[in-house]
C-alpha atoms as a PDB file:
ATOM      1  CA  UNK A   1       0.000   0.000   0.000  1.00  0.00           C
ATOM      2  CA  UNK A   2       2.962   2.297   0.578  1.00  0.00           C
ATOM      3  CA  UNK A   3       4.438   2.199  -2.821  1.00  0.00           C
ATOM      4  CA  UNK A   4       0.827   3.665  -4.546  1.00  0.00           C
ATOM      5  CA  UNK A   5      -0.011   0.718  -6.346  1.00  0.00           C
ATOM      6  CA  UNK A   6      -3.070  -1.604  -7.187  1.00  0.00           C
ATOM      7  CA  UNK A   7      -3.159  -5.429  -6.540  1.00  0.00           C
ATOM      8  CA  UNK A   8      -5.697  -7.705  -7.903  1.00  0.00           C
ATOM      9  CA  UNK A   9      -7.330 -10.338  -5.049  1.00  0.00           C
ATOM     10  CA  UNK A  10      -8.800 -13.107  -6.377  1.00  0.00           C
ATOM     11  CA  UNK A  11      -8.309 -14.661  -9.848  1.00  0.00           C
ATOM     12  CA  UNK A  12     -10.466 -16.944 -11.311  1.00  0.00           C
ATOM     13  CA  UNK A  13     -11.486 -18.508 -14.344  1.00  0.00           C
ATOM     14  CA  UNK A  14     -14.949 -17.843 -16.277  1.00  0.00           C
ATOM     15  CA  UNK A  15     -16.799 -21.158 -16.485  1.00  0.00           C
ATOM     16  CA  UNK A  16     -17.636 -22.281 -20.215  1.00  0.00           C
ATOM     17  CA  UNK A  17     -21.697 -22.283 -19.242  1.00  0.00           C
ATOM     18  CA  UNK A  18     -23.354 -20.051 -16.921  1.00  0.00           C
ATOM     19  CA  UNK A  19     -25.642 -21.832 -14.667  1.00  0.00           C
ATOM     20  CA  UNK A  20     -29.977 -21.374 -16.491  1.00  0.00           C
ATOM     21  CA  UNK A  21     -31.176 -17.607 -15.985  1.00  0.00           C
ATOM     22  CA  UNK A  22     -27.590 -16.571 -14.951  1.00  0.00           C
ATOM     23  CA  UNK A  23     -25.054 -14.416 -16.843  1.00  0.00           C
ATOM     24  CA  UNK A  24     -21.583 -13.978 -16.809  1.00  0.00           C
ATOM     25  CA  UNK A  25     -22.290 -10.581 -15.014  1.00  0.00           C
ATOM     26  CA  UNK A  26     -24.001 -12.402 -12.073  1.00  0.00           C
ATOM     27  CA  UNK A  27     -21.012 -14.689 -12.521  1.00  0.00           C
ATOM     28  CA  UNK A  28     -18.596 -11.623 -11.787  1.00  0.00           C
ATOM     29  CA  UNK A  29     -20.652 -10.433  -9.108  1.00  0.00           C
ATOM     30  CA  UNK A  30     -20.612 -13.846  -6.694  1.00  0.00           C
ATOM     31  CA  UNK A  31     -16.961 -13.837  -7.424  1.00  0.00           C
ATOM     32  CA  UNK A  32     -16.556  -9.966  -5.986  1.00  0.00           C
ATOM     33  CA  UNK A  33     -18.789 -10.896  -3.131  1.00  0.00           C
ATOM     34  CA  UNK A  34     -16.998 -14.217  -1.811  1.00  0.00           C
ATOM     35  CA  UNK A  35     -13.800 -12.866  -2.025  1.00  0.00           C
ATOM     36  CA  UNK A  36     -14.193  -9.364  -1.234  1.00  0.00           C
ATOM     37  CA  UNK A  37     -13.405  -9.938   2.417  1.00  0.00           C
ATOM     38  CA  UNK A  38      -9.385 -10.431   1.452  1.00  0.00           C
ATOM     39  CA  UNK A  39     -10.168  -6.647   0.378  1.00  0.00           C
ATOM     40  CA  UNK A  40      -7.534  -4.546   3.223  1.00  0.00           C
ATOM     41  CA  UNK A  41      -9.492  -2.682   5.556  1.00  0.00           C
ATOM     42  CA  UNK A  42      -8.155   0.763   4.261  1.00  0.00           C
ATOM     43  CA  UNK A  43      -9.367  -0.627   0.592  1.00  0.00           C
ATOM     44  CA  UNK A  44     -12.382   2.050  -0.527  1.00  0.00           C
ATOM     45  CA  UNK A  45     -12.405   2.182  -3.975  1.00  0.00           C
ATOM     46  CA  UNK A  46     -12.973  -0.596  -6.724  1.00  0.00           C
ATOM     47  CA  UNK A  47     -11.143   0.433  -9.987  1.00  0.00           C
ATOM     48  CA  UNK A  48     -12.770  -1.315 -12.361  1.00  0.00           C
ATOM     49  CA  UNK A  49     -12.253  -1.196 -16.960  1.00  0.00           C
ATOM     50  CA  UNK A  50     -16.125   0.153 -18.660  1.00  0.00           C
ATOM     51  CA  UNK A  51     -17.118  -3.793 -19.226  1.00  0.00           C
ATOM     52  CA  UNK A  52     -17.857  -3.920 -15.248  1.00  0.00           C
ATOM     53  CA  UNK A  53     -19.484  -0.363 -14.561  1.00  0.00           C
ATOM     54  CA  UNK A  54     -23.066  -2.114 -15.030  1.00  0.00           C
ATOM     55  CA  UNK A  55     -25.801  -1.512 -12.272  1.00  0.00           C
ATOM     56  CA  UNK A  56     -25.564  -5.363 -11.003  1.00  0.00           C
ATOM     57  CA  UNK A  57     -21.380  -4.908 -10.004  1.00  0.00           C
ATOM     58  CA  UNK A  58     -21.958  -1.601  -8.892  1.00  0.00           C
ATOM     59  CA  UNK A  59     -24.370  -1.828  -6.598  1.00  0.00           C
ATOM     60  CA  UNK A  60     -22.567  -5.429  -5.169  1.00  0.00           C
ATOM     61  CA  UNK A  61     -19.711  -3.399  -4.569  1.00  0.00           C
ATOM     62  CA  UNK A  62     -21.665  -0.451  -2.606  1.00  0.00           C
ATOM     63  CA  UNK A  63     -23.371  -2.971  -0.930  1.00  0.00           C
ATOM     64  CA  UNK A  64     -20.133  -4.020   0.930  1.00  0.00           C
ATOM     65  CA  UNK A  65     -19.412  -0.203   1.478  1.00  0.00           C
ATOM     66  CA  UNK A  66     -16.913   0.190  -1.560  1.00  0.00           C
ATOM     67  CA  UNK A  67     -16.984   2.763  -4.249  1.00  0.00           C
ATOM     68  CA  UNK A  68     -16.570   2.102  -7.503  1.00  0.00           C
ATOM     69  CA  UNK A  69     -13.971   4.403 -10.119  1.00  0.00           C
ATOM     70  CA  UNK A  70     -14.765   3.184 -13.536  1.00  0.00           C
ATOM     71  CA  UNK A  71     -15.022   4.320 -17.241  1.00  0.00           C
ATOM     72  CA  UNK A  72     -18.687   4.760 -18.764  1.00  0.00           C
ATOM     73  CA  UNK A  73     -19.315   2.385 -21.826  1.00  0.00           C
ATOM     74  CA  UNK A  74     -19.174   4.530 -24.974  1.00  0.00           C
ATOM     75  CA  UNK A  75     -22.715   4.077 -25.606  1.00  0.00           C
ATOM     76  CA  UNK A  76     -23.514   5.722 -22.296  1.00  0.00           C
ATOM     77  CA  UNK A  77     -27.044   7.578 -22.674  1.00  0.00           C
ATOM     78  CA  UNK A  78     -26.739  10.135 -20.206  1.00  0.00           C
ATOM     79  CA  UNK A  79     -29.060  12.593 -19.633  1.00  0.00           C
ATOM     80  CA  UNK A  80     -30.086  15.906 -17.096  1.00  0.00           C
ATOM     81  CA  UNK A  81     -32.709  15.931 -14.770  1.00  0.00           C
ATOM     82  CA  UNK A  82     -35.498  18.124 -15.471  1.00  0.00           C
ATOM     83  CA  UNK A  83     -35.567  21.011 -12.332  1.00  0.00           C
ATOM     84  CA  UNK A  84     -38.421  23.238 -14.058  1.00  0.00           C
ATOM     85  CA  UNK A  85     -42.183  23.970 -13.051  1.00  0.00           C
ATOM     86  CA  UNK A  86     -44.325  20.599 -14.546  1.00  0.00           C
ATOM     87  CA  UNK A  87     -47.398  21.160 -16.866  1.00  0.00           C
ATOM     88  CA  UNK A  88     -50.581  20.606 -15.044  1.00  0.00           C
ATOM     89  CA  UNK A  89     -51.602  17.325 -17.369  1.00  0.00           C
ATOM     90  CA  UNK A  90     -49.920  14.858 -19.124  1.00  0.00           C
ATOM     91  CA  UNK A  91     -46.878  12.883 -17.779  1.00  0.00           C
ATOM     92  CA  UNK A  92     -44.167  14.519 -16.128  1.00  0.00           C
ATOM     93  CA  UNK A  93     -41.209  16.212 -17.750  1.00  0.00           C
ATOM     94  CA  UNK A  94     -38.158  13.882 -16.328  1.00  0.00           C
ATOM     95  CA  UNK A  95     -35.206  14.960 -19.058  1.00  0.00           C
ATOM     96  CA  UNK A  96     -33.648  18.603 -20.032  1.00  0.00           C
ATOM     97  CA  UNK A  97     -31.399  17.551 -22.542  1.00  0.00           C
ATOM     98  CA  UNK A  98     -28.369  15.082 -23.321  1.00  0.00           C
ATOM     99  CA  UNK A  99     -25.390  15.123 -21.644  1.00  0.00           C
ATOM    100  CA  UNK A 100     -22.355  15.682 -24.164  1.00  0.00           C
ATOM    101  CA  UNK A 101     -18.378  15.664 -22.538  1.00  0.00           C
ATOM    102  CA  UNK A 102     -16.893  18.655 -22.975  1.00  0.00           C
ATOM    103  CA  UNK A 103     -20.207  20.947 -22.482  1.00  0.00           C
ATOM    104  CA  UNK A 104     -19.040  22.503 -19.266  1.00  0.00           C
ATOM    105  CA  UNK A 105     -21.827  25.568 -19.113  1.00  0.00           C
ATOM    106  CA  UNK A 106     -24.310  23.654 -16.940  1.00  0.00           C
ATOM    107  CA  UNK A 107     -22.029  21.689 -14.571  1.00  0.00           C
ATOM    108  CA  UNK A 108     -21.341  22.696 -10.628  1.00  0.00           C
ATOM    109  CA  UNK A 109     -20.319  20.538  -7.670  1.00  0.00           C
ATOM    110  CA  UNK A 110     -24.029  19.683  -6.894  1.00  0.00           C
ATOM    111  CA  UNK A 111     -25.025  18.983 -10.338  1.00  0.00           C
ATOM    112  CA  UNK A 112     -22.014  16.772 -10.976  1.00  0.00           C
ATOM    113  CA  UNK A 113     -22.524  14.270  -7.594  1.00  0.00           C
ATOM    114  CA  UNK A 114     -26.522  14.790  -8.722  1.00  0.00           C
ATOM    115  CA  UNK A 115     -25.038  13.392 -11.959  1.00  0.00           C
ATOM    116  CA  UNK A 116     -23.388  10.133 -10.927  1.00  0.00           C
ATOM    117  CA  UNK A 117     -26.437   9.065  -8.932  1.00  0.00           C
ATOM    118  CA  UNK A 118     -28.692   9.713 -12.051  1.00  0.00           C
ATOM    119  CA  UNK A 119     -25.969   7.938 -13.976  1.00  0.00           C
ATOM    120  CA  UNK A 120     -26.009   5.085 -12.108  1.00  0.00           C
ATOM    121  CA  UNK A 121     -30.232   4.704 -12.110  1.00  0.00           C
ATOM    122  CA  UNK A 122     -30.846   6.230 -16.175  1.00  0.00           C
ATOM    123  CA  UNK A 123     -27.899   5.517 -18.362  1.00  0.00           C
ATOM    124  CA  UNK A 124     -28.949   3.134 -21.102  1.00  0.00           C
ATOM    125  CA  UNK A 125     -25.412   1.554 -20.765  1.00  0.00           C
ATOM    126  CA  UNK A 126     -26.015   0.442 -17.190  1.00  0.00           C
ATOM    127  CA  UNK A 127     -29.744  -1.700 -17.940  1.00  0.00           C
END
């Protein structure tokens, strides 16, 4: 831990054949959660590549009171919340536009942590 680096825990081989109604995703997340206890206790984040940053692993790895650091997919949908006044019929506004990198004019601290959790529940990349 002194030297600033990242170790891996557990290794293990992905079976040929997940077992019926299972996918290699709920595969990936029993592995995390057996051998997450080898984690060291100072251990809060979970790097992980854009394959694994799926609802599923992330919320495994919250559940054991990680975070998670991880690239979006490149089909990531993502999307602001709709803040304004709601017409009186009809179903409720829930978007105000498409999130695009680079398009820095609407961001602020609260917007951006408002952003991951939305990211997490509405990107298209993490159904």
């Amino acid at each position: 831990m002194g030297y600033k680096t990242a170790y891996h825990v557990s290794t293990q081989q992905t079976p040929p054949h997940c077992a019926a109604n299972e996918t290699r995703v709920d595969e990936y997340v029993r592995h995390f959660k057996e051998d997450c206890w080898a984690l060291p206790k100072q251990v809060r984040y979970v790097v992980t590549d854009a394959y694994y940053t799926k609802t599923l692993i992330t919320e495994a790895i919250l559940e054991k009171g990680l975070h998670q650091i991880g690239k979006l997919r490149h089909d990531a949908n993502l999307r602001y919340l709709y803040q304004g006044p709601q017409k009186a019929k009809g179903r409720p506004r829930q978007y105000d536009g498409k999130f695009k990198l680079g398009e820095t004019a609407r961001l602020s601290f609260g917007l951006i942590k408002r952003a991951l959790i939305f990211i997490l529940r509405w990107s298209i990349a993490f159904i």
